[in-house]
N, C-alpha and C. Protein backbone atom coordinates (compact mmCIF):
# COMPACT_ATOMS: atom_id res chain seq x y z
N UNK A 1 -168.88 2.84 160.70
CA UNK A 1 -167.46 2.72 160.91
C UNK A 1 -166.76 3.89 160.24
N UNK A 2 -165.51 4.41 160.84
CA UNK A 2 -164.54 5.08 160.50
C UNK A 2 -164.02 5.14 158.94
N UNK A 3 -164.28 6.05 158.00
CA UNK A 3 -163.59 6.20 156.89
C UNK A 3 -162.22 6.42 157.03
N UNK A 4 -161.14 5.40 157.22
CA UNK A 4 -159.58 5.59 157.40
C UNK A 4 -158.90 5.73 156.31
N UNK A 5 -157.83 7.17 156.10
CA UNK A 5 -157.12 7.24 155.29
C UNK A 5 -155.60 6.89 155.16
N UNK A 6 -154.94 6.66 154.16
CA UNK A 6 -154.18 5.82 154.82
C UNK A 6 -152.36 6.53 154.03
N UNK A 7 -151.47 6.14 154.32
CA UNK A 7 -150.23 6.86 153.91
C UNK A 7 -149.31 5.83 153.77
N UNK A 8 -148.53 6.50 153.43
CA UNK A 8 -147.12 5.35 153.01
C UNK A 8 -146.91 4.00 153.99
N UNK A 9 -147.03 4.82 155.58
CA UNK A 9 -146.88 3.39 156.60
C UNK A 9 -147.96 3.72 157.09
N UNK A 10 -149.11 4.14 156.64
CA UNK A 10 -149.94 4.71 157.92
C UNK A 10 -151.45 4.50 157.96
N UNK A 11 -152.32 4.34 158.58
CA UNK A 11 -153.52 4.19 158.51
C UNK A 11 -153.99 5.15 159.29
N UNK A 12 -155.15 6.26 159.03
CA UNK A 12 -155.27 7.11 160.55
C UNK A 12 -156.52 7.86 160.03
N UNK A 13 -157.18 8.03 161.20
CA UNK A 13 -158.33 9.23 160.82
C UNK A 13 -158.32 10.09 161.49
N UNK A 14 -157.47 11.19 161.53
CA UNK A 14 -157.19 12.67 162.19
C UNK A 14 -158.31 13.72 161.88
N UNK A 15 -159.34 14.46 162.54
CA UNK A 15 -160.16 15.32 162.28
C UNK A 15 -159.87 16.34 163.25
N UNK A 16 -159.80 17.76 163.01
CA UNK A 16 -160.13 18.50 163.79
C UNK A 16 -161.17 19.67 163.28
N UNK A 17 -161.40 20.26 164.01
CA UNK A 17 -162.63 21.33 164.08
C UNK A 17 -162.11 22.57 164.12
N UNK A 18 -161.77 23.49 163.11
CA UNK A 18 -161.26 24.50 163.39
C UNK A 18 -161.82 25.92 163.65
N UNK A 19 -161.70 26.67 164.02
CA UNK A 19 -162.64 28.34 163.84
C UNK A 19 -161.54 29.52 163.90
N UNK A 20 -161.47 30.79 163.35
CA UNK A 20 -160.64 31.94 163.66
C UNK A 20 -161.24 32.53 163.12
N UNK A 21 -160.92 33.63 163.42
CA UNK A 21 -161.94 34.95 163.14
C UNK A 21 -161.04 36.14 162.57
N UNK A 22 -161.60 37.08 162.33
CA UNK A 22 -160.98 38.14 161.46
C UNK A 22 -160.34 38.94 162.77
N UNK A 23 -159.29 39.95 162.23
CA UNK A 23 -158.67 40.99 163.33
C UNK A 23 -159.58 41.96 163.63
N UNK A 24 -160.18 42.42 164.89
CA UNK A 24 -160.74 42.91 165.20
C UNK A 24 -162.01 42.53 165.10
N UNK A 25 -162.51 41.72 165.05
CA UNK A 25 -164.16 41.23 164.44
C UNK A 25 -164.67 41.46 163.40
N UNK A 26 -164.08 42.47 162.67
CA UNK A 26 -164.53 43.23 161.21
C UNK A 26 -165.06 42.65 160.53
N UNK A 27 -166.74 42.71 159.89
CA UNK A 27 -167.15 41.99 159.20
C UNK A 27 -166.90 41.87 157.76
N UNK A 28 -166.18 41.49 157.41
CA UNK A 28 -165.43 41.89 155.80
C UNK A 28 -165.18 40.40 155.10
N UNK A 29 -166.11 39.14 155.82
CA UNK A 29 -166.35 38.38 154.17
C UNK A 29 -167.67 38.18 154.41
N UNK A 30 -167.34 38.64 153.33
CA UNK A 30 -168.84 38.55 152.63
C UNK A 30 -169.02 38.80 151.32
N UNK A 31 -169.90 38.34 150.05
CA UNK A 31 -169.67 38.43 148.60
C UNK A 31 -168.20 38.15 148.16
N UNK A 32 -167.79 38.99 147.56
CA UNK A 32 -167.03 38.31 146.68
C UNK A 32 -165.15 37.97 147.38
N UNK A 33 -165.40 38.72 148.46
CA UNK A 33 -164.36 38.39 149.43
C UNK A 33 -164.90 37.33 149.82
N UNK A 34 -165.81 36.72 150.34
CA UNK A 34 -166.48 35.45 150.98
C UNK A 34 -166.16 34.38 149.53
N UNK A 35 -166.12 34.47 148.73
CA UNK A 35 -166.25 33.49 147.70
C UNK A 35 -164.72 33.37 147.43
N UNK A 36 -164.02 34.30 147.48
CA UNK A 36 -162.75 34.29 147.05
C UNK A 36 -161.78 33.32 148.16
N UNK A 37 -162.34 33.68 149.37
CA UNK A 37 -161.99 33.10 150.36
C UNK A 37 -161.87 31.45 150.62
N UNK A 38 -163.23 31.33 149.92
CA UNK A 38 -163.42 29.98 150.10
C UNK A 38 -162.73 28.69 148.85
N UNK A 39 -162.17 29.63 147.72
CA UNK A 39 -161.51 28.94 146.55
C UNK A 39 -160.08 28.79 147.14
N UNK A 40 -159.67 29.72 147.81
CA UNK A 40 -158.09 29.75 148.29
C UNK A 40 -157.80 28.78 149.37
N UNK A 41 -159.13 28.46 150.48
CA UNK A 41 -158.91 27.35 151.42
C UNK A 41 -159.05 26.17 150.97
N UNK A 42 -159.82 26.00 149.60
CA UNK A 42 -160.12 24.73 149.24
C UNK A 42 -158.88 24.20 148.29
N UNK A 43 -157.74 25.10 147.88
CA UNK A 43 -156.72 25.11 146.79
C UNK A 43 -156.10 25.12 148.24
N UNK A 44 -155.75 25.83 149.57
CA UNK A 44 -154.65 25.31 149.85
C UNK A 44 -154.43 23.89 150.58
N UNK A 45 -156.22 23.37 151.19
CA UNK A 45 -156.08 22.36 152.04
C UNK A 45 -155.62 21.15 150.80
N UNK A 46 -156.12 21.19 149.48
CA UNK A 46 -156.09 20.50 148.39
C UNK A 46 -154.33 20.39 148.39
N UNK A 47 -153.66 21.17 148.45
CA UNK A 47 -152.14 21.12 148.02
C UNK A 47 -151.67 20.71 149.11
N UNK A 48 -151.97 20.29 150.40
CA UNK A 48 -151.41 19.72 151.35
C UNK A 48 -152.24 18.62 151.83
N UNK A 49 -152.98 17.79 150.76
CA UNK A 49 -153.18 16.76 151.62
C UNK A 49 -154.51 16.59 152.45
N UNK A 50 -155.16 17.65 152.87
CA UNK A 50 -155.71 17.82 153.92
C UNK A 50 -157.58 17.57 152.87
N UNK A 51 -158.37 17.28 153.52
CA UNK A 51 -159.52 16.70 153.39
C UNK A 51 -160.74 17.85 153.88
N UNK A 52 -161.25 18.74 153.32
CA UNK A 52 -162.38 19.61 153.75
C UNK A 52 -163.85 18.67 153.70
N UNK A 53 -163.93 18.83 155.04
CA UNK A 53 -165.14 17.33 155.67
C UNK A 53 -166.61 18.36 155.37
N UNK A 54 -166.26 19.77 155.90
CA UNK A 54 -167.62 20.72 156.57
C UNK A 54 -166.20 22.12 156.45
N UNK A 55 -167.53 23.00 155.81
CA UNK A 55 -166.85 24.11 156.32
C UNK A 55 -168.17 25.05 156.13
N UNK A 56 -167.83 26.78 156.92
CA UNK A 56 -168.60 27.54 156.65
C UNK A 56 -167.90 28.40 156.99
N UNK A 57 -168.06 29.98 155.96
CA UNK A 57 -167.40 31.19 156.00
C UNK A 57 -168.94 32.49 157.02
N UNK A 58 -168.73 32.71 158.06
CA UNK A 58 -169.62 33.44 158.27
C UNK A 58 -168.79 35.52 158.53
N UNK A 59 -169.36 36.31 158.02
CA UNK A 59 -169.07 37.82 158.08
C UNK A 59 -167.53 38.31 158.52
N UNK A 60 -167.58 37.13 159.68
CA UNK A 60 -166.36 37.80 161.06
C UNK A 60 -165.48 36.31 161.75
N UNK A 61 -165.59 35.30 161.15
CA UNK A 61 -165.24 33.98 160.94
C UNK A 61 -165.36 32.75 160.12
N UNK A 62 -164.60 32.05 160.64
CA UNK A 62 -164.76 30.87 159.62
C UNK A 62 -164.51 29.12 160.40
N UNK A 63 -165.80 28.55 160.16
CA UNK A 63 -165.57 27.14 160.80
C UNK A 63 -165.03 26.21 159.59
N UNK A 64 -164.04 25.30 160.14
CA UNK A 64 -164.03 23.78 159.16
C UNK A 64 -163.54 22.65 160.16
N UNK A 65 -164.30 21.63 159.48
CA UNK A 65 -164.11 20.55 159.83
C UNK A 65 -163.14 19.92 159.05
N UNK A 66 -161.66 19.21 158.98
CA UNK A 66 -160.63 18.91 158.23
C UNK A 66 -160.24 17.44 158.65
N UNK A 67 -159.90 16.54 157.89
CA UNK A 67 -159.59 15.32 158.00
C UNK A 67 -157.75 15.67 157.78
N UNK A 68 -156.96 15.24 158.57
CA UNK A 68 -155.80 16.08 157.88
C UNK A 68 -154.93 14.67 158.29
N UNK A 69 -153.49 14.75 157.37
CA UNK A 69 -152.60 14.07 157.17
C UNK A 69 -151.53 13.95 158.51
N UNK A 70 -151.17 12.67 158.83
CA UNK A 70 -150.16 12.55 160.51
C UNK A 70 -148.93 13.15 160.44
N UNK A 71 -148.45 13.76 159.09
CA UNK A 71 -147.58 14.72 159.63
C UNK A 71 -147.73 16.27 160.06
N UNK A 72 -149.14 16.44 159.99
CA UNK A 72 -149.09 18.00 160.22
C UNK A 72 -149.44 18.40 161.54
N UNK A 73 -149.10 19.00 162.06
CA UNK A 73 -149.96 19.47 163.33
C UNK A 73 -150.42 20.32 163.29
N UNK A 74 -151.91 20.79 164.05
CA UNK A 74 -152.85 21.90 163.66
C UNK A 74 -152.27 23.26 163.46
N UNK A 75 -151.05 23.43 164.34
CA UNK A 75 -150.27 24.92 164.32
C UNK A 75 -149.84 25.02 162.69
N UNK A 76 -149.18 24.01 162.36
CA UNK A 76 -148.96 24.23 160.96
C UNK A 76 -149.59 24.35 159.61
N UNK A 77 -151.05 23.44 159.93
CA UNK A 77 -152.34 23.40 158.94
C UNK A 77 -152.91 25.31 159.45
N UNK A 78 -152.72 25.81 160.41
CA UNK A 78 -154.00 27.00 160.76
C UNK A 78 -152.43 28.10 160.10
N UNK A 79 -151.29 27.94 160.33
CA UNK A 79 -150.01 29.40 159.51
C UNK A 79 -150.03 28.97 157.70
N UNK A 80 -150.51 27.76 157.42
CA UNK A 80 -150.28 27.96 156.01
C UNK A 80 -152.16 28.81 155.51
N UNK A 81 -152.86 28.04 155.90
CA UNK A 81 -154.45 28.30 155.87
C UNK A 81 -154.62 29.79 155.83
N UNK A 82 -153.79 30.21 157.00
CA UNK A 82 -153.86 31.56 157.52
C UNK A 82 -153.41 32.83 156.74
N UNK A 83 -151.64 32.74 156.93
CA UNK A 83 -151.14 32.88 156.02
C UNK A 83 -151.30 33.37 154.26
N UNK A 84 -151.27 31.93 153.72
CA UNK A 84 -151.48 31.92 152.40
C UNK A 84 -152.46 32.99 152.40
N UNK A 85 -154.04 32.63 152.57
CA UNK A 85 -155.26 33.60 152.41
C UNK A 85 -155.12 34.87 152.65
N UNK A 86 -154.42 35.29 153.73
CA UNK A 86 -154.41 36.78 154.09
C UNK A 86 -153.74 37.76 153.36
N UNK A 87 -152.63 37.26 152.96
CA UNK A 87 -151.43 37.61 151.69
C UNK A 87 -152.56 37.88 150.16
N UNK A 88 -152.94 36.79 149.88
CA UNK A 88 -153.59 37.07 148.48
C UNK A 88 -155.03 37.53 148.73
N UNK A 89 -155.86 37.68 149.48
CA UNK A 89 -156.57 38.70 150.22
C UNK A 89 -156.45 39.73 150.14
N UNK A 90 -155.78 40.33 150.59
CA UNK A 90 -155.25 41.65 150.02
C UNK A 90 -154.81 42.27 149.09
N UNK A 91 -154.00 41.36 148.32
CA UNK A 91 -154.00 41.33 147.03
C UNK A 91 -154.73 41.87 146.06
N UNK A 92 -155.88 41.01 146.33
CA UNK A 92 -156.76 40.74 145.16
C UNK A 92 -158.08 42.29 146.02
N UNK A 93 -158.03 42.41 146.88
CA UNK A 93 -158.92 43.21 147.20
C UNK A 93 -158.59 44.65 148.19
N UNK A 94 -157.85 45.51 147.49
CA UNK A 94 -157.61 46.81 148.28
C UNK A 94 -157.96 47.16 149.41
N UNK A 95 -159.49 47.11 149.30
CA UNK A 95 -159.97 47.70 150.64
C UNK A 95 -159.47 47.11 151.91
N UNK A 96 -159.23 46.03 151.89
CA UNK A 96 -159.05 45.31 152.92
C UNK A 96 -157.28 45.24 153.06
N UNK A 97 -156.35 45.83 152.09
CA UNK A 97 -155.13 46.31 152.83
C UNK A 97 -155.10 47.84 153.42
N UNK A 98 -155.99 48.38 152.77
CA UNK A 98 -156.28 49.65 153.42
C UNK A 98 -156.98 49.77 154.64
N UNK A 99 -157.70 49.23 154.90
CA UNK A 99 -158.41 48.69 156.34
C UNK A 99 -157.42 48.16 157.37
N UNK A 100 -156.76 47.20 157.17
CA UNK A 100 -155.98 46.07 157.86
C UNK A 100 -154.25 46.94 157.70
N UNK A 101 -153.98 47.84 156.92
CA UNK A 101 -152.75 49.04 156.83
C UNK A 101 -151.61 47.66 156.53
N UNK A 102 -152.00 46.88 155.67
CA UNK A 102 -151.00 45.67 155.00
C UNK A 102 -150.78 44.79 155.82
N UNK A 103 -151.28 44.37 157.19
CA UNK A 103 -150.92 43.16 158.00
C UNK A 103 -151.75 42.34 157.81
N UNK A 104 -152.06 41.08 158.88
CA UNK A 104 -152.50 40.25 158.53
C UNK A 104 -154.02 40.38 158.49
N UNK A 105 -155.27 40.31 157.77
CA UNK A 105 -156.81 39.89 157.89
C UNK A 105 -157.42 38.91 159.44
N UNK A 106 -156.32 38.59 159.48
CA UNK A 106 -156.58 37.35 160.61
C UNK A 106 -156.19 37.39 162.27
N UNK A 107 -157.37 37.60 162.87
CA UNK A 107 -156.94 37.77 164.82
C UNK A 107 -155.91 36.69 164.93
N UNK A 108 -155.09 36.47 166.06
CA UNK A 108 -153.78 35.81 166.25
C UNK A 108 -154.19 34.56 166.43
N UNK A 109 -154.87 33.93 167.34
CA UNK A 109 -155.10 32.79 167.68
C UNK A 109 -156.49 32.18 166.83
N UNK A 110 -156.84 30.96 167.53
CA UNK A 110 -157.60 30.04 166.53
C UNK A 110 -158.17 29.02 168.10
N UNK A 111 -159.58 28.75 167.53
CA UNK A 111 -160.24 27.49 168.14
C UNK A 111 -159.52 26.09 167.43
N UNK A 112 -158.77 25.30 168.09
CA UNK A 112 -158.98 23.64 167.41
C UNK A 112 -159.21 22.75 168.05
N UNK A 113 -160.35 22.06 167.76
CA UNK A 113 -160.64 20.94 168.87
C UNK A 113 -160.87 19.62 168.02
N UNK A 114 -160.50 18.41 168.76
CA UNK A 114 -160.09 16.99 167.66
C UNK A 114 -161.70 17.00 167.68
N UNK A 115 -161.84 15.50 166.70
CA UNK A 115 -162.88 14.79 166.71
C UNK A 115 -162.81 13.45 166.48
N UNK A 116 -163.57 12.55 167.09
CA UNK A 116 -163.10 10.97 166.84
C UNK A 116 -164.69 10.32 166.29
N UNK A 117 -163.96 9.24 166.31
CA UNK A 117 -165.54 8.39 166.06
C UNK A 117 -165.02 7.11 167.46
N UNK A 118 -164.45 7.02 168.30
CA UNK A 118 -164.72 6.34 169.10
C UNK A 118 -164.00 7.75 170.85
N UNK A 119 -164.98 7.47 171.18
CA UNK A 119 -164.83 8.54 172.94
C UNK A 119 -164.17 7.70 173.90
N UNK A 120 -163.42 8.98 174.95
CA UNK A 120 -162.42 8.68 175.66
C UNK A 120 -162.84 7.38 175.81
N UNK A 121 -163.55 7.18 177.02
CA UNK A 121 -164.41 6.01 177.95
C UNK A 121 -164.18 4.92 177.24
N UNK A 122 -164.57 4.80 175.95
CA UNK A 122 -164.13 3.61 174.72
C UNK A 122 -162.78 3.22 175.03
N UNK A 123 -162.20 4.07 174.98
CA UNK A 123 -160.22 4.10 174.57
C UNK A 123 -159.75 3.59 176.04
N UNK A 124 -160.40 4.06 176.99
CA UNK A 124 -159.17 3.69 178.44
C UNK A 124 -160.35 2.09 178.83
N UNK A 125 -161.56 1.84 178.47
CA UNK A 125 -162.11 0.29 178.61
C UNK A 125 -161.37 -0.62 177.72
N UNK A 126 -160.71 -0.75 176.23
CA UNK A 126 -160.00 -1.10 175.45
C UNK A 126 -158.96 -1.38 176.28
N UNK A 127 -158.30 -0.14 176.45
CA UNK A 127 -156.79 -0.40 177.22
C UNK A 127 -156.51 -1.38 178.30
N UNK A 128 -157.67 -0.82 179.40
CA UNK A 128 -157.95 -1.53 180.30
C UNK A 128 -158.14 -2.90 180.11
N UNK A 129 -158.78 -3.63 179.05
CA UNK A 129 -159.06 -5.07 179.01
C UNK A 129 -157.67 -5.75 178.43
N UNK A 130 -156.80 -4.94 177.79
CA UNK A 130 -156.11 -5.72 177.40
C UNK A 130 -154.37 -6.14 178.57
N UNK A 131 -155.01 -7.59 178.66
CA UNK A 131 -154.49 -8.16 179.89
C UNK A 131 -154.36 -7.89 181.28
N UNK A 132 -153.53 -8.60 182.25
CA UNK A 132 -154.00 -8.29 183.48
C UNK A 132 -152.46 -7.41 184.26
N UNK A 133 -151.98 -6.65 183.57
CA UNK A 133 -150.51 -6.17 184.00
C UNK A 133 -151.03 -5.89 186.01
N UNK A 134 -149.53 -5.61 186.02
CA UNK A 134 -149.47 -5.12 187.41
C UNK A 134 -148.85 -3.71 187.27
N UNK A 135 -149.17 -2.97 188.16
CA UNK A 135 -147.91 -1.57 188.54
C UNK A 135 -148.81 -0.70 188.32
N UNK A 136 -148.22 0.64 187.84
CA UNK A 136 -148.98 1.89 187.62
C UNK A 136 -150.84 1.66 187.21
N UNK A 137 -151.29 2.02 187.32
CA UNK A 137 -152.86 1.30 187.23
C UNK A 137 -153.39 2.57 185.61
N UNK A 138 -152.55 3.58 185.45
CA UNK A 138 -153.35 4.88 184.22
C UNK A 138 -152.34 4.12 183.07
N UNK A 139 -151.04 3.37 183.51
CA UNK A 139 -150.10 3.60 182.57
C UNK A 139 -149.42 1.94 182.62
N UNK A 140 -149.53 0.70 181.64
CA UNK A 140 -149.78 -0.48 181.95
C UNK A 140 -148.46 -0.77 180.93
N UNK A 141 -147.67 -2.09 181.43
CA UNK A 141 -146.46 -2.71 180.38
C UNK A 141 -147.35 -4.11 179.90
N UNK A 142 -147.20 -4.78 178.98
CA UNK A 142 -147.47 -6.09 178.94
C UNK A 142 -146.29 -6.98 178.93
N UNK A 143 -146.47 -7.87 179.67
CA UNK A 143 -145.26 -8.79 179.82
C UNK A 143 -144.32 -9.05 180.83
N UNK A 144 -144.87 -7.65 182.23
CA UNK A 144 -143.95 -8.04 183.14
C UNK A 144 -144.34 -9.06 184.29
């Protein structure tokens, strides 16, 4: 069964799967950029809430698996993630504002794909059993 976390009114288990990759493919974590990297995602998912399930930093990307909180939506978990890191990234390591000429470390877009512990087919047989409505057959009222 589902490990559910839960909030002020809320009960929920939100996961998604994330990946993005560096600008240009550039292989530039690795050692101590790779380590540095991985203290700053774990301090920022930590300050928002967010739950690091799985992750891995590879040369020219980075996968995680995130349990995250119902007010965020992935656009906003991947600009702080993003963001934050790329800023003190550079920072902390020259080469890579000299490389990158002070913009961001990070290609524009991002992989996110959910994850559940119960599949579609589950969710619309559920729906489906509950009672015998009439009308739209994808989209059901109870009670008329």
């Amino acid at each position: 069964m589902a490990k559910y976390r839960n909030g002020s009114h809320t009960v929920y288990d939100i996961k998604y799967h994330f990946v993005w990759i560096t600008k240009y493919r550039y292989k530039i974590l690795k050692g101590n950029v790779a380590f540095r990297l991985r203290e700053l995602l774990v301090q920022g998912c930590e300050a928002y809430g967010i739950k690091i399930l799985k992750g891995g930093i590879q040369q020219d990307h980075v996968h995680m698996l995130l349990s995250c909180p119902t007010n965020m939506a992935p656009s906003e978990i991947m600009q702080k993630l993003k963001g934050r890191s790329s800023k003190l990234l550079q920072e902390e390591f020259p080469e890579l504002k000299k490389r990158y000429w002070g913009q961001h470390i990070w290609g524009r877009g991002y992989f996110c794909g959910t994850v559940g512990a119960v599949d579609q087919k589950t969710i619309e047989e559920y729906i489906e059993t509950q009672g015998n409505e009439e009308g739209n057959e994808n989209f059901k009222i109870e009670g008329e």
